[in-house]
N, C-alpha and C. Protein backbone atom coordinates (compact mmCIF):
# COMPACT_ATOMS: atom_id res chain seq x y z
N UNK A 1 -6.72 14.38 -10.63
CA UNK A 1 -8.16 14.14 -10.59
C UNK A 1 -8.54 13.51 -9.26
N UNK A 2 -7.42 12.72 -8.65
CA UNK A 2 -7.95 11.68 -7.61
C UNK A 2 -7.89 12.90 -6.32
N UNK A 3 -6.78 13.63 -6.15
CA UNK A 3 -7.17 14.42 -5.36
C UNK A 3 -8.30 15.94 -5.55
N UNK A 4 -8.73 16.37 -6.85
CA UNK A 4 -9.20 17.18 -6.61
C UNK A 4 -11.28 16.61 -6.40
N UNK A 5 -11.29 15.14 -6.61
CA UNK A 5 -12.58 14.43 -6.26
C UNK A 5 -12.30 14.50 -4.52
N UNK A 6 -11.50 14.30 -4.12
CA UNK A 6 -11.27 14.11 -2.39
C UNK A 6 -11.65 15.29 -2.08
N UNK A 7 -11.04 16.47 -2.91
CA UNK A 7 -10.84 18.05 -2.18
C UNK A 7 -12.89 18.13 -2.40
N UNK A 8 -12.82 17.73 -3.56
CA UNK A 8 -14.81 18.12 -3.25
C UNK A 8 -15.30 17.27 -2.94
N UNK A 9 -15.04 15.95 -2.17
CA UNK A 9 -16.35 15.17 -1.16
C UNK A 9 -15.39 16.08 0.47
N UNK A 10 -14.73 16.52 0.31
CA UNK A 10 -14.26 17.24 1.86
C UNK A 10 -14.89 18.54 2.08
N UNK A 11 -14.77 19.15 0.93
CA UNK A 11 -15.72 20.45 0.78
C UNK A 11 -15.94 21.34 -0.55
N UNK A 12 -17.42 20.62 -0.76
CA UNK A 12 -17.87 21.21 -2.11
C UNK A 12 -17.92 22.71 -2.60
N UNK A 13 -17.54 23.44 -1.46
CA UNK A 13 -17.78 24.86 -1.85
C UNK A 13 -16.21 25.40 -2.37
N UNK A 14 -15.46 24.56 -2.41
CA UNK A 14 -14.21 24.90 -3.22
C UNK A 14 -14.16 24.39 -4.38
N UNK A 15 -14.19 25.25 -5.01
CA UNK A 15 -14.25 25.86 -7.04
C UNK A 15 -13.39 25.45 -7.41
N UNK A 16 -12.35 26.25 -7.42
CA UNK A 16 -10.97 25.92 -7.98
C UNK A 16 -9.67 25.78 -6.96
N UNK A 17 -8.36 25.52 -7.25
CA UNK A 17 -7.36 25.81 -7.13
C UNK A 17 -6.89 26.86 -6.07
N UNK A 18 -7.14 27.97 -6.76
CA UNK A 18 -7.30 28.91 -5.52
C UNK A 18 -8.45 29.37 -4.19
N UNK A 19 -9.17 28.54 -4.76
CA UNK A 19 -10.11 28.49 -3.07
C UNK A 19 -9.78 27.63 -2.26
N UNK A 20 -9.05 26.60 -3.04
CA UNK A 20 -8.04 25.55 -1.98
C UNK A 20 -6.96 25.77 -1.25
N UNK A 21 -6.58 26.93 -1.73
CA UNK A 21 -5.43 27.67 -1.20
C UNK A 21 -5.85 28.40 -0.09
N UNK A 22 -6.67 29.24 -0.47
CA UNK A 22 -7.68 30.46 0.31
C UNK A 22 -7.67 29.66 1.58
N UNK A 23 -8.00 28.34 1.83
CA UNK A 23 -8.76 27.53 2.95
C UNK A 23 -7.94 26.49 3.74
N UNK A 24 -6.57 26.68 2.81
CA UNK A 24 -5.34 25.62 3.41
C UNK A 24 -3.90 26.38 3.37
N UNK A 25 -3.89 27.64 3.42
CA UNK A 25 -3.03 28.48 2.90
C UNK A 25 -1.89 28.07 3.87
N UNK A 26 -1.90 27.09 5.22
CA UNK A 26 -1.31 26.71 5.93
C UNK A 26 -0.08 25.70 4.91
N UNK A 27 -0.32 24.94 4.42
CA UNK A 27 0.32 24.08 3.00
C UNK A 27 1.30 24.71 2.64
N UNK A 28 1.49 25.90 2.42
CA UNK A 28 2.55 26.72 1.59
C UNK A 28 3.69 27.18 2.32
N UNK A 29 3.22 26.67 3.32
CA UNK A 29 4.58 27.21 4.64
C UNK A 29 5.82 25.94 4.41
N UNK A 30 6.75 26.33 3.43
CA UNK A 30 7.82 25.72 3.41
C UNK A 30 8.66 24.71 4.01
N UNK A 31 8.60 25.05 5.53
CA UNK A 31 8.66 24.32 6.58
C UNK A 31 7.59 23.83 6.93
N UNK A 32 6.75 23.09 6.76
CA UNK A 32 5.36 22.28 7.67
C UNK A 32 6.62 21.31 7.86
N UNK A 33 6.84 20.49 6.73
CA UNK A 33 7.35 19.10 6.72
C UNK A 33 8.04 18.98 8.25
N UNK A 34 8.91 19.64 8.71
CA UNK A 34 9.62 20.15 9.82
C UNK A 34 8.78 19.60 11.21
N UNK A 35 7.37 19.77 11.06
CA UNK A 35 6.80 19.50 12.48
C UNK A 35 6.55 17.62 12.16
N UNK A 36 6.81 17.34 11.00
CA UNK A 36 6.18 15.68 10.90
C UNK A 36 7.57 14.95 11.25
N UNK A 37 8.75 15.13 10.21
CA UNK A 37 9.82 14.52 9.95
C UNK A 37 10.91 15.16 10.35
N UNK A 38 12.05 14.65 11.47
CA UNK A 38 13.35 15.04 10.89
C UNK A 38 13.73 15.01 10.30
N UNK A 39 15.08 15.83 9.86
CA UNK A 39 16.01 16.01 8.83
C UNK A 39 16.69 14.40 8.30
N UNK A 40 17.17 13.84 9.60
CA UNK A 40 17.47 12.82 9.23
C UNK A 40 17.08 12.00 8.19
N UNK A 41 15.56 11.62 8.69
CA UNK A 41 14.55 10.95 7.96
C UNK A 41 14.20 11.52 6.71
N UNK A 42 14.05 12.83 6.66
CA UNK A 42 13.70 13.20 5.85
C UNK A 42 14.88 13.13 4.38
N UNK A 43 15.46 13.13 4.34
CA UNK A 43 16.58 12.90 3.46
C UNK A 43 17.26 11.78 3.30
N UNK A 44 17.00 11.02 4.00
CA UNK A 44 17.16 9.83 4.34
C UNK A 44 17.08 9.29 2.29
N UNK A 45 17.75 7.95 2.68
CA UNK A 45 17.60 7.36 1.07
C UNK A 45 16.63 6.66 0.98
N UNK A 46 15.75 5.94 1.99
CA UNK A 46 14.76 5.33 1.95
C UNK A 46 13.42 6.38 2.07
N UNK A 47 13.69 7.60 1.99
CA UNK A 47 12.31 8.96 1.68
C UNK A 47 12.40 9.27 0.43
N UNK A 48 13.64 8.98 -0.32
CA UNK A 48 14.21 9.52 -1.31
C UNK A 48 13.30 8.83 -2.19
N UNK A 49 13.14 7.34 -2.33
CA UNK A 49 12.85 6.37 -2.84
C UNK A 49 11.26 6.09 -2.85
N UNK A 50 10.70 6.36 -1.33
CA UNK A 50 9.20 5.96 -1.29
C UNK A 50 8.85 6.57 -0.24
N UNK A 51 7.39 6.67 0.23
CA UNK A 51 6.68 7.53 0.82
C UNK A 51 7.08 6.54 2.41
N UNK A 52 7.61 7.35 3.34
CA UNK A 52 7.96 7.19 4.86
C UNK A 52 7.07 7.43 5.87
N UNK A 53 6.78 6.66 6.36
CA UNK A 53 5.34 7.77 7.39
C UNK A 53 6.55 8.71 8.45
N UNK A 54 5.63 9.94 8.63
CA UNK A 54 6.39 10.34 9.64
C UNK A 54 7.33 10.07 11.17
N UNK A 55 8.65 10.54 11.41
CA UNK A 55 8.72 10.05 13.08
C UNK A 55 8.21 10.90 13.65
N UNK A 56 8.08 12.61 13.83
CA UNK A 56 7.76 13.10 14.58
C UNK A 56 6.62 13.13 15.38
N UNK A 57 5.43 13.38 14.24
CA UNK A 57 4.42 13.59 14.63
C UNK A 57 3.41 12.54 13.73
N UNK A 58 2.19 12.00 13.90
CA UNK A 58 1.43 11.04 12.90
C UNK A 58 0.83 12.54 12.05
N UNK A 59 0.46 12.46 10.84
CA UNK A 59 -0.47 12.78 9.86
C UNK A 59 -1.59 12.85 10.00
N UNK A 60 -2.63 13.23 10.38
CA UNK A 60 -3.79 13.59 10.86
C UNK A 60 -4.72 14.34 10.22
N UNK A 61 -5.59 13.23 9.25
CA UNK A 61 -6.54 13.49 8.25
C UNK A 61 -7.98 13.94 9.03
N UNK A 62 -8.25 14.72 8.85
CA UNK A 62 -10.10 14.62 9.96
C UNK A 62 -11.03 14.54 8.40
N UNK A 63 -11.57 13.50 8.81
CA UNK A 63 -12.42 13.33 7.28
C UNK A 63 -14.14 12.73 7.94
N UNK A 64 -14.56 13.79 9.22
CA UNK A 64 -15.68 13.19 9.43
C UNK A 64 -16.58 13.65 9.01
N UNK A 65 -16.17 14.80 8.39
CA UNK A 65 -17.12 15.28 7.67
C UNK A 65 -17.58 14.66 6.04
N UNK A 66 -16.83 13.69 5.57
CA UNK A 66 -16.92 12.98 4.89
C UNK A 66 -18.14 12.17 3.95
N UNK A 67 -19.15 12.34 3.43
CA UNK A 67 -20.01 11.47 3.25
C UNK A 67 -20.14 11.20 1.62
N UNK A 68 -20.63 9.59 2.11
CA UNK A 68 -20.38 8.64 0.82
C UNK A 68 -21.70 8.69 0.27
């Protein structure tokens, strides 16, 4: 629920499930993780356990379209 309220204050014209897909179809690429985290890290026992911020690259939310 908490993310699909985010997915519609980001953009209300996505319905369901699959229009989220339609519009992020980038997500499904098996390898993304690959451009954030090494292997190392990524398997690492402390990723295993709890959420790691990335080494590679930062995470990069654009939420200016955003309104409260």
């Amino acid at each position: 629920i908490v993310i699909w309220n985010a997915t519609q204050k980001c953009d209300s014209s996505i319905l369901n499930s699959n229009d989220f897909i339609d519009k992020n179809s980038y997500l499904l690429d098996s390898s993304l993780w690959k451009q954030y985290y090494s292997p190392t890290l990524m398997f690492s026992s402390d990723a295993k356990r709890d959420f790691i911020d990335p080494d590679l690259k930062p995470i990069s939310i654009n939420n200016s379209h955003i309104t409260n």
